[in-house]
PDB file of N, CA and C in Angstrom:
ATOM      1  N   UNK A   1     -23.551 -31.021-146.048  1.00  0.00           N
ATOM      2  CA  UNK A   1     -24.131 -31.869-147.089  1.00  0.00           C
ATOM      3  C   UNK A   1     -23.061 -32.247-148.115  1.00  0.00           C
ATOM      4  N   UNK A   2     -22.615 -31.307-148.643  1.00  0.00           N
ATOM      5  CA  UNK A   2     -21.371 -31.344-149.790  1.00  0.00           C
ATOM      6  C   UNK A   2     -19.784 -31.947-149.289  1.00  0.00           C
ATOM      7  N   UNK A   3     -19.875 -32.031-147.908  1.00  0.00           N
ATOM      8  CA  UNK A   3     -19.023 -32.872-147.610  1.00  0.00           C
ATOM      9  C   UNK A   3     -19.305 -34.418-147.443  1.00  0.00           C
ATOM     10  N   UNK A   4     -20.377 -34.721-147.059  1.00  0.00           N
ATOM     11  CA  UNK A   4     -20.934 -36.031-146.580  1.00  0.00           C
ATOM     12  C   UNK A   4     -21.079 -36.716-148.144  1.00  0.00           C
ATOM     13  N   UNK A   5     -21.328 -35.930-148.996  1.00  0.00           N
ATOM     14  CA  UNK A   5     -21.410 -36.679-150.563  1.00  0.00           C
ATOM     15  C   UNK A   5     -20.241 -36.855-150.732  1.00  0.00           C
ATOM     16  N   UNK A   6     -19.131 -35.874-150.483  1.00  0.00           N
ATOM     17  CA  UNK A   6     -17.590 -36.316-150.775  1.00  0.00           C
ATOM     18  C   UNK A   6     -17.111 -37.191-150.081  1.00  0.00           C
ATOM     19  N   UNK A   7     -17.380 -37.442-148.860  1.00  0.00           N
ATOM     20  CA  UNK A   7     -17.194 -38.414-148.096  1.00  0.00           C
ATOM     21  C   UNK A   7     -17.631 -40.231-148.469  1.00  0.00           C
ATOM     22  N   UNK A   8     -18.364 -39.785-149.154  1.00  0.00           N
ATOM     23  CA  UNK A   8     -19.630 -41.251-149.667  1.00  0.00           C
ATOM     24  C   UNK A   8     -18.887 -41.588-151.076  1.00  0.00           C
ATOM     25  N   UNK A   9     -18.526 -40.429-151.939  1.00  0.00           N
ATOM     26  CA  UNK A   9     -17.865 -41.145-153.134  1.00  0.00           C
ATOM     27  C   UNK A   9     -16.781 -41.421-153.075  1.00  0.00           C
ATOM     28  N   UNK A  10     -16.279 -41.118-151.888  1.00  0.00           N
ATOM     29  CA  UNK A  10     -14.615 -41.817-151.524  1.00  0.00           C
ATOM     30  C   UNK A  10     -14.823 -43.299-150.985  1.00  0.00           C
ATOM     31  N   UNK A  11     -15.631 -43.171-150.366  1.00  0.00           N
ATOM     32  CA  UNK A  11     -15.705 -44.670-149.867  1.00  0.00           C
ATOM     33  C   UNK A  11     -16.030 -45.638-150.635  1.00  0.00           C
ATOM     34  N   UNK A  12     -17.395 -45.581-151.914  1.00  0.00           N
ATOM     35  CA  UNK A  12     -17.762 -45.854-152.951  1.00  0.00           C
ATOM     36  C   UNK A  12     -16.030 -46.053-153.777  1.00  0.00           C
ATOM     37  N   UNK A  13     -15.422 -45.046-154.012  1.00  0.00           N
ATOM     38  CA  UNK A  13     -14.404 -45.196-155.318  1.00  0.00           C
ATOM     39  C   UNK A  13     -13.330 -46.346-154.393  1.00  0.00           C
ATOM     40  N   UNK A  14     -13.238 -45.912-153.375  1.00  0.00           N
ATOM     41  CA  UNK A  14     -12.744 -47.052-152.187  1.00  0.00           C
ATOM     42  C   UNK A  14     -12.771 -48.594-152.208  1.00  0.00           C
ATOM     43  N   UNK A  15     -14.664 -48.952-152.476  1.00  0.00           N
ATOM     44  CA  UNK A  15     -15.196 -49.999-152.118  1.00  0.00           C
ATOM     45  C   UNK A  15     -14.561 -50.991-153.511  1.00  0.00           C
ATOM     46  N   UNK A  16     -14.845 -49.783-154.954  1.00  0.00           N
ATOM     47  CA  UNK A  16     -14.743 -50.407-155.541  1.00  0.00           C
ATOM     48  C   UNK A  16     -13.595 -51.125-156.264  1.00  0.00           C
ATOM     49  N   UNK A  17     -12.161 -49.963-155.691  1.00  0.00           N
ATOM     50  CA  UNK A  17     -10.985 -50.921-156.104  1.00  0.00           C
ATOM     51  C   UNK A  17     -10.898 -52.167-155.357  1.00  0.00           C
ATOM     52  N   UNK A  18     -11.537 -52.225-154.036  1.00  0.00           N
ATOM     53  CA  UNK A  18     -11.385 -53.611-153.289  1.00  0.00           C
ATOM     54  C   UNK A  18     -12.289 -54.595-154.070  1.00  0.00           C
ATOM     55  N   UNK A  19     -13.051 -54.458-154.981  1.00  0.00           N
ATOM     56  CA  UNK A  19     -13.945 -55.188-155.572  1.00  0.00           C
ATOM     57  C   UNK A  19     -13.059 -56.027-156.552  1.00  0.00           C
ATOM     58  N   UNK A  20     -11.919 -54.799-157.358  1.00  0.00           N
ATOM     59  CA  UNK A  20     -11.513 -54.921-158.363  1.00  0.00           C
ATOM     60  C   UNK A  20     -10.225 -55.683-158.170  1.00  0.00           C
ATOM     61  N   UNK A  21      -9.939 -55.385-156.979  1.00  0.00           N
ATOM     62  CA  UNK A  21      -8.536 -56.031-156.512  1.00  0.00           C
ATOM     63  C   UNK A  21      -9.105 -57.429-155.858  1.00  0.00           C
ATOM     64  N   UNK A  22     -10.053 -57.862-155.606  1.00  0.00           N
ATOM     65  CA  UNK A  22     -10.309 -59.389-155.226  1.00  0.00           C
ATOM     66  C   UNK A  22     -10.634 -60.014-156.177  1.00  0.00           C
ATOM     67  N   UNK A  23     -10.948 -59.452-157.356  1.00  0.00           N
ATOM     68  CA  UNK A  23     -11.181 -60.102-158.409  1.00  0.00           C
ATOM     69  C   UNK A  23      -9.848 -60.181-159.413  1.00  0.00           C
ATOM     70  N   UNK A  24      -9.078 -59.753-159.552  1.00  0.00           N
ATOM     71  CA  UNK A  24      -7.601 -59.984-159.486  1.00  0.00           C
ATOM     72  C   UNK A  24      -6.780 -61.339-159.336  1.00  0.00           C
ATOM     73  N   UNK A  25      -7.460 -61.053-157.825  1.00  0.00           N
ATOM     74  CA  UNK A  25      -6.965 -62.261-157.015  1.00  0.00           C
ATOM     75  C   UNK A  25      -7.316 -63.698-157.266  1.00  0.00           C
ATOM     76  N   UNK A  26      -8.887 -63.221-157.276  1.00  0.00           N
ATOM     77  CA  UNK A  26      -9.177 -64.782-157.521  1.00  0.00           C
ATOM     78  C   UNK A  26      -9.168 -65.319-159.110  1.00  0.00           C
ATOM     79  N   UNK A  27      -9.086 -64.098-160.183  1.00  0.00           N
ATOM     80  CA  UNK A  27      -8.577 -64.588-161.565  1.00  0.00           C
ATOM     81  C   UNK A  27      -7.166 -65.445-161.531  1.00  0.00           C
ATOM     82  N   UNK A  28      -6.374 -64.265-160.937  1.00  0.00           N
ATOM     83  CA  UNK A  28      -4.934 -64.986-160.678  1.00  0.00           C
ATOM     84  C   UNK A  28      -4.610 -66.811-159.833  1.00  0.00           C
ATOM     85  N   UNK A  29      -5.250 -67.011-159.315  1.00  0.00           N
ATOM     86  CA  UNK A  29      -5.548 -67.644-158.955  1.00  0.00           C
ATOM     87  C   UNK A  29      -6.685 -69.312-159.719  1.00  0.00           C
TER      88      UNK A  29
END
């Protein structure tokens, strides 16, 4: 269980620099 949540907020903290980094992009832009 306590791995599968660690597993989920990595992907989550994951998802969200890609969120943060396309929005970057398309500011820069």
């Amino acid at each position: 269980m306590k791995f599968a949540l660690y597993v989920d907020g990595k992907m989550t903290l994951y998802n969200r620099l890609i969120q943060i980094f396309l929005a970057g992009q398309i500011l820069r832009v």
